[in-house]
N, C-alpha and C. Protein backbone atom coordinates (compact mmCIF):
# COMPACT_ATOMS: atom_id res chain seq x y z
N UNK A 1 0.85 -1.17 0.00
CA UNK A 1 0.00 0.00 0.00
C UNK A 1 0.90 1.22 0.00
N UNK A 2 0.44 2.02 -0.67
CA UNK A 2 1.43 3.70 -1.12
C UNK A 2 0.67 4.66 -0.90
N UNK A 3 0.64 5.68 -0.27
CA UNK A 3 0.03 6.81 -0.18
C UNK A 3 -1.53 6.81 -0.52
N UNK A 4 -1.89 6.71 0.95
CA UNK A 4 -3.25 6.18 1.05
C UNK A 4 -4.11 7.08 2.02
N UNK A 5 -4.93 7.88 1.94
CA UNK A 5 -5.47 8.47 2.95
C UNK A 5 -7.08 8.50 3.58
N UNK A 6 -7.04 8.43 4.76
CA UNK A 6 -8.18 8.48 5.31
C UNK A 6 -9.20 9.52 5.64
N UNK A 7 -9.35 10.40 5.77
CA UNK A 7 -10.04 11.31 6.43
C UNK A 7 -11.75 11.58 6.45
N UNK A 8 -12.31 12.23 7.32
CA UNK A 8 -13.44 12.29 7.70
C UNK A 8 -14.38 11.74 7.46
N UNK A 9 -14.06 10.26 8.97
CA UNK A 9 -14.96 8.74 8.61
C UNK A 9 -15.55 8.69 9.54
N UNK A 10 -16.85 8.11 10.04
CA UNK A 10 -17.43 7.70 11.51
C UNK A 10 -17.57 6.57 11.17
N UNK A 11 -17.16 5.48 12.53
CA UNK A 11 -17.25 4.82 12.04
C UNK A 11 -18.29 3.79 13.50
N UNK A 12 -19.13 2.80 13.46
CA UNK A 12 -19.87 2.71 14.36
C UNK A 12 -20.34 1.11 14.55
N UNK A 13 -20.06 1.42 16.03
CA UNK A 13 -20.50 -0.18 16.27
C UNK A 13 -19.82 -1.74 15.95
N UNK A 14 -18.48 -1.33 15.45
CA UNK A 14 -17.97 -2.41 15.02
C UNK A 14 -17.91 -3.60 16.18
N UNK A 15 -17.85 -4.98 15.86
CA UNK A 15 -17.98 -5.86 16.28
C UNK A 15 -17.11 -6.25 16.79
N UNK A 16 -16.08 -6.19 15.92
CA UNK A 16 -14.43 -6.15 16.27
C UNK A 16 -13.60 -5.16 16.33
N UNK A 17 -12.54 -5.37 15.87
CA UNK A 17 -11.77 -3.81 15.75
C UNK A 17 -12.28 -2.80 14.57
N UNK A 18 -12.47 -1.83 14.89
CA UNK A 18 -13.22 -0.66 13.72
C UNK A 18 -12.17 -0.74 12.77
N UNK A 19 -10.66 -0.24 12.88
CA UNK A 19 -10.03 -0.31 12.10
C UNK A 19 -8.62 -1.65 11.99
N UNK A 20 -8.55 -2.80 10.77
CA UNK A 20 -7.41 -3.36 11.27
C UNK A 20 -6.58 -3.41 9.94
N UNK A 21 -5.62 -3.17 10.27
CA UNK A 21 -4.22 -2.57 8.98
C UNK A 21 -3.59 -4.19 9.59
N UNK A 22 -3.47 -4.42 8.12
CA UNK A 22 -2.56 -6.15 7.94
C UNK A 22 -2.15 -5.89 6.44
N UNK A 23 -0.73 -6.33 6.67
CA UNK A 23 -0.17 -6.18 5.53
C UNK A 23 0.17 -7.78 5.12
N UNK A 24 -0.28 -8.43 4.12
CA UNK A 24 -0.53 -9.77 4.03
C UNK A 24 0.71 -10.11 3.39
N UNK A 25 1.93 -11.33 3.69
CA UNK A 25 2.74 -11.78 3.27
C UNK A 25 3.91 -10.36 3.48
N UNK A 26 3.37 -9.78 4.70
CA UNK A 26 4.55 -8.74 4.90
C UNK A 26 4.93 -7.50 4.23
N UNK A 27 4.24 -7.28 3.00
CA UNK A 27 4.06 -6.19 2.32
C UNK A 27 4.56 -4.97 3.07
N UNK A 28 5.00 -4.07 2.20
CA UNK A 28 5.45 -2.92 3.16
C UNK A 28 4.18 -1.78 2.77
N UNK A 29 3.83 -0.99 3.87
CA UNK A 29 2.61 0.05 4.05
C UNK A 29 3.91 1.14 4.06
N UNK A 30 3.42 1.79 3.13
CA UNK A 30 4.05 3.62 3.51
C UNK A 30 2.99 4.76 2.72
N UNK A 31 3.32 5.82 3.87
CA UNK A 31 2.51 6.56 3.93
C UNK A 31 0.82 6.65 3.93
N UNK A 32 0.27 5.72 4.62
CA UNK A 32 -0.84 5.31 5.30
C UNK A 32 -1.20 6.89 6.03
N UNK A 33 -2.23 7.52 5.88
CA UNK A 33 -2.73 8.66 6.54
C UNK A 33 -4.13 8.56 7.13
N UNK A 34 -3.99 8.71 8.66
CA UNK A 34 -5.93 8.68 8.98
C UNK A 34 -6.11 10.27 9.43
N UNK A 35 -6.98 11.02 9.06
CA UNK A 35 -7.39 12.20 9.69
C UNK A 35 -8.55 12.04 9.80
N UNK A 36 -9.18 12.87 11.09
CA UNK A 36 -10.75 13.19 11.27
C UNK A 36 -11.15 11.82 11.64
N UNK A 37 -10.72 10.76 12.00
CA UNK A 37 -11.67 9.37 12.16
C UNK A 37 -12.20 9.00 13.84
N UNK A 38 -13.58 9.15 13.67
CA UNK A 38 -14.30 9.23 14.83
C UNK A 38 -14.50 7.43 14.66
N UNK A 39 -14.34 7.04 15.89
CA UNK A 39 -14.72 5.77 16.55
C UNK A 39 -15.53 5.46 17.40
N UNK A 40 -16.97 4.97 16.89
CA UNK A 40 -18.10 5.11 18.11
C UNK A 40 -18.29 3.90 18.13
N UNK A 41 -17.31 3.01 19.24
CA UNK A 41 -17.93 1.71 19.62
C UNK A 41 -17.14 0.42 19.04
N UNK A 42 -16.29 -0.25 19.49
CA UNK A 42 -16.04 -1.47 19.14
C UNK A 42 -15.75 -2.28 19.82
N UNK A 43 -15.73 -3.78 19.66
CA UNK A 43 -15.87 -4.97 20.23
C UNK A 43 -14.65 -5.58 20.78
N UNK A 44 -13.45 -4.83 20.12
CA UNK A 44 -11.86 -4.92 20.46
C UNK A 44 -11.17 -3.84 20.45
N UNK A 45 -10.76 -3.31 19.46
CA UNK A 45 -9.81 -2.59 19.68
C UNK A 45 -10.39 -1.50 18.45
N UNK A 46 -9.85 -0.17 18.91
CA UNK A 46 -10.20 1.07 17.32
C UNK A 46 -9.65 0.45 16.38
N UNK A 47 -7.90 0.22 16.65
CA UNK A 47 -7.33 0.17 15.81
C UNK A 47 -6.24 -1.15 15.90
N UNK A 48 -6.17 -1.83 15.49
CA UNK A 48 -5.27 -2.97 15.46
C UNK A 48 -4.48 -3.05 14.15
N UNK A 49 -3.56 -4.12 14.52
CA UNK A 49 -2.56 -4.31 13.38
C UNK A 49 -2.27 -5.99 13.27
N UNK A 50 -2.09 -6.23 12.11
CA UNK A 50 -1.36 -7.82 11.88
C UNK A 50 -0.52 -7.79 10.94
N UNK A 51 0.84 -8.28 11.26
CA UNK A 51 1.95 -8.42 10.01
C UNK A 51 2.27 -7.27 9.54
N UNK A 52 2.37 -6.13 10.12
CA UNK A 52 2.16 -4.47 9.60
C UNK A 52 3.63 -3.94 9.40
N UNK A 53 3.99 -3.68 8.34
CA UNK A 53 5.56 -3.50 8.27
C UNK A 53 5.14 -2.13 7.52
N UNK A 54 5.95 -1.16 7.89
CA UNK A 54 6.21 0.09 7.63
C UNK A 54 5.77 1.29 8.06
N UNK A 55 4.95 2.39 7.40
CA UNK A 55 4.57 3.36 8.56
C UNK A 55 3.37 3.71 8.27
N UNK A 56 2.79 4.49 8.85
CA UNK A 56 1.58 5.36 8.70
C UNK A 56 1.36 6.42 9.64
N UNK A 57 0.47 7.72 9.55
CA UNK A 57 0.95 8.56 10.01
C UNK A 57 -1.18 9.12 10.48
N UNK A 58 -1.13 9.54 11.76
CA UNK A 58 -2.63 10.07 12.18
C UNK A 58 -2.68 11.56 12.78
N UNK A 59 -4.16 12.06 12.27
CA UNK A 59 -3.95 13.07 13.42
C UNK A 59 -5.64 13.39 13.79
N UNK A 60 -5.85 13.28 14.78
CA UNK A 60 -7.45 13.33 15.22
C UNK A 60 -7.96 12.65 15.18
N UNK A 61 -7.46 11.29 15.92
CA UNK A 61 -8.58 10.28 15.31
C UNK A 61 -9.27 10.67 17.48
N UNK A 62 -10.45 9.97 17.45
CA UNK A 62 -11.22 10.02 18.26
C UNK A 62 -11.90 8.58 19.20
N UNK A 63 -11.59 8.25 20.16
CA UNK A 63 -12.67 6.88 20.08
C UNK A 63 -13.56 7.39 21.30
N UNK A 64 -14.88 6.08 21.48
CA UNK A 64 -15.72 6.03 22.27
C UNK A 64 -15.87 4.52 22.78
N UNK A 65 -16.43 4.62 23.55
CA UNK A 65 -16.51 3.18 23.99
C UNK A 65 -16.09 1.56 23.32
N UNK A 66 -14.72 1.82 23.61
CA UNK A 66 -14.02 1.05 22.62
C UNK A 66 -13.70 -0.20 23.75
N UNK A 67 -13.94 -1.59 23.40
CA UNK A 67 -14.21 -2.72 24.59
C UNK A 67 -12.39 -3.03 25.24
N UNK A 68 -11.58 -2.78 24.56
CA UNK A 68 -9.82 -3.32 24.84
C UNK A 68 -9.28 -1.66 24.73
N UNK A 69 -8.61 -1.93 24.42
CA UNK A 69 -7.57 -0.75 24.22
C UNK A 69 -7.80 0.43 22.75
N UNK A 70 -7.61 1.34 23.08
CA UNK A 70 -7.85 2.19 21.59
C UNK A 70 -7.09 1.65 20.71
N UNK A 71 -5.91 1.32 20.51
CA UNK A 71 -4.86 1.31 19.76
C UNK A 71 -4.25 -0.41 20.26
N UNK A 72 -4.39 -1.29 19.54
CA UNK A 72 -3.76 -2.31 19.61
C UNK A 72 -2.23 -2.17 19.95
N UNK A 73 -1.74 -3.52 20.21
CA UNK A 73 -0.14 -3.58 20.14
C UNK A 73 0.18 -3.04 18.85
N UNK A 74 1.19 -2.51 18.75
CA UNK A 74 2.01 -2.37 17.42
C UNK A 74 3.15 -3.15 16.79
N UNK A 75 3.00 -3.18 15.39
CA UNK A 75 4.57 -4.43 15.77
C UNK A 75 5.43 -3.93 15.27
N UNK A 76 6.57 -4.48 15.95
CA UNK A 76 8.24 -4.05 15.95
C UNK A 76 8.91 -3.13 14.48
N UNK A 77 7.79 -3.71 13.43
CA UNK A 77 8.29 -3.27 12.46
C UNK A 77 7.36 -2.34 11.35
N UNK A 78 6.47 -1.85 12.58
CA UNK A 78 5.45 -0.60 11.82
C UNK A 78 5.81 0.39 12.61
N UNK A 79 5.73 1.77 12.25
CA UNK A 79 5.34 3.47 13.01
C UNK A 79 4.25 3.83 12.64
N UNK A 80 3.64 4.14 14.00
CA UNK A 80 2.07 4.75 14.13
C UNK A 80 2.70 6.18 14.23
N UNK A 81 2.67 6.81 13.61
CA UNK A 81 3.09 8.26 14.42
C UNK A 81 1.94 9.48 14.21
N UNK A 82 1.81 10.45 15.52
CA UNK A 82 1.35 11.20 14.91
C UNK A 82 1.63 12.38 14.23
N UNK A 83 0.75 13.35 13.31
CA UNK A 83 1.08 14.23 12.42
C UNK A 83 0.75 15.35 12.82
C-alpha cells in the first residue's frame, strides 16, 4: 500500500476492531494517513494491526466506547506516528 489516505470517517459499532491494517505476506505500508476518524464503539480494539511492516501517520482520530484498548499492540516493524 502507497500513499493512502483516510479522512473524515465515523465509524460505528464495530464488532471487532473498527479499524485493522494487515499487511498480508509482509508487504510494506508507507505513507498510510488517517485524519478526522471518529470511533463510536467497538468490540476490540479502534485500531489494530497484523503483520504491519512500515509506517503510517494520524492526526485526530477520536474513540468512544471502545471494549480493549484504543490502539492495539504495534509491531516491531510498523510506526504509528502522529502528524
Amino acid at each position: 500500500m502507497l500513499n493512502i489516505k483516510f479522512s473524515n470517517i465515523d465509524i460505528y459499532n464495530s464488532r471487532c476492531d473498527a479499524v485493522f491494517i494487515d499487511a498480508a505476506n509482509q508487504k510494506m505500508i508507507e505513507n498510510l494517513y488517517f485524519e478526522n476518524i471518529r470511533i463510536h464503539g467497538a468490540g476490540r480494539y479502534g485500531i489494530s494491526f497484523n503483520n504491519a511492516v512500515g509506517e503510517a501517520f494520524y492526526r485526530n482520530i477520536r474513540f468512544e466506547n471502545i471494549e480493549d484498548d484504543d490502539v492495539g499492540p504495534i509491531p516491531r516493524w510498523f510506526k504509528f506516528t502522529p502528524n
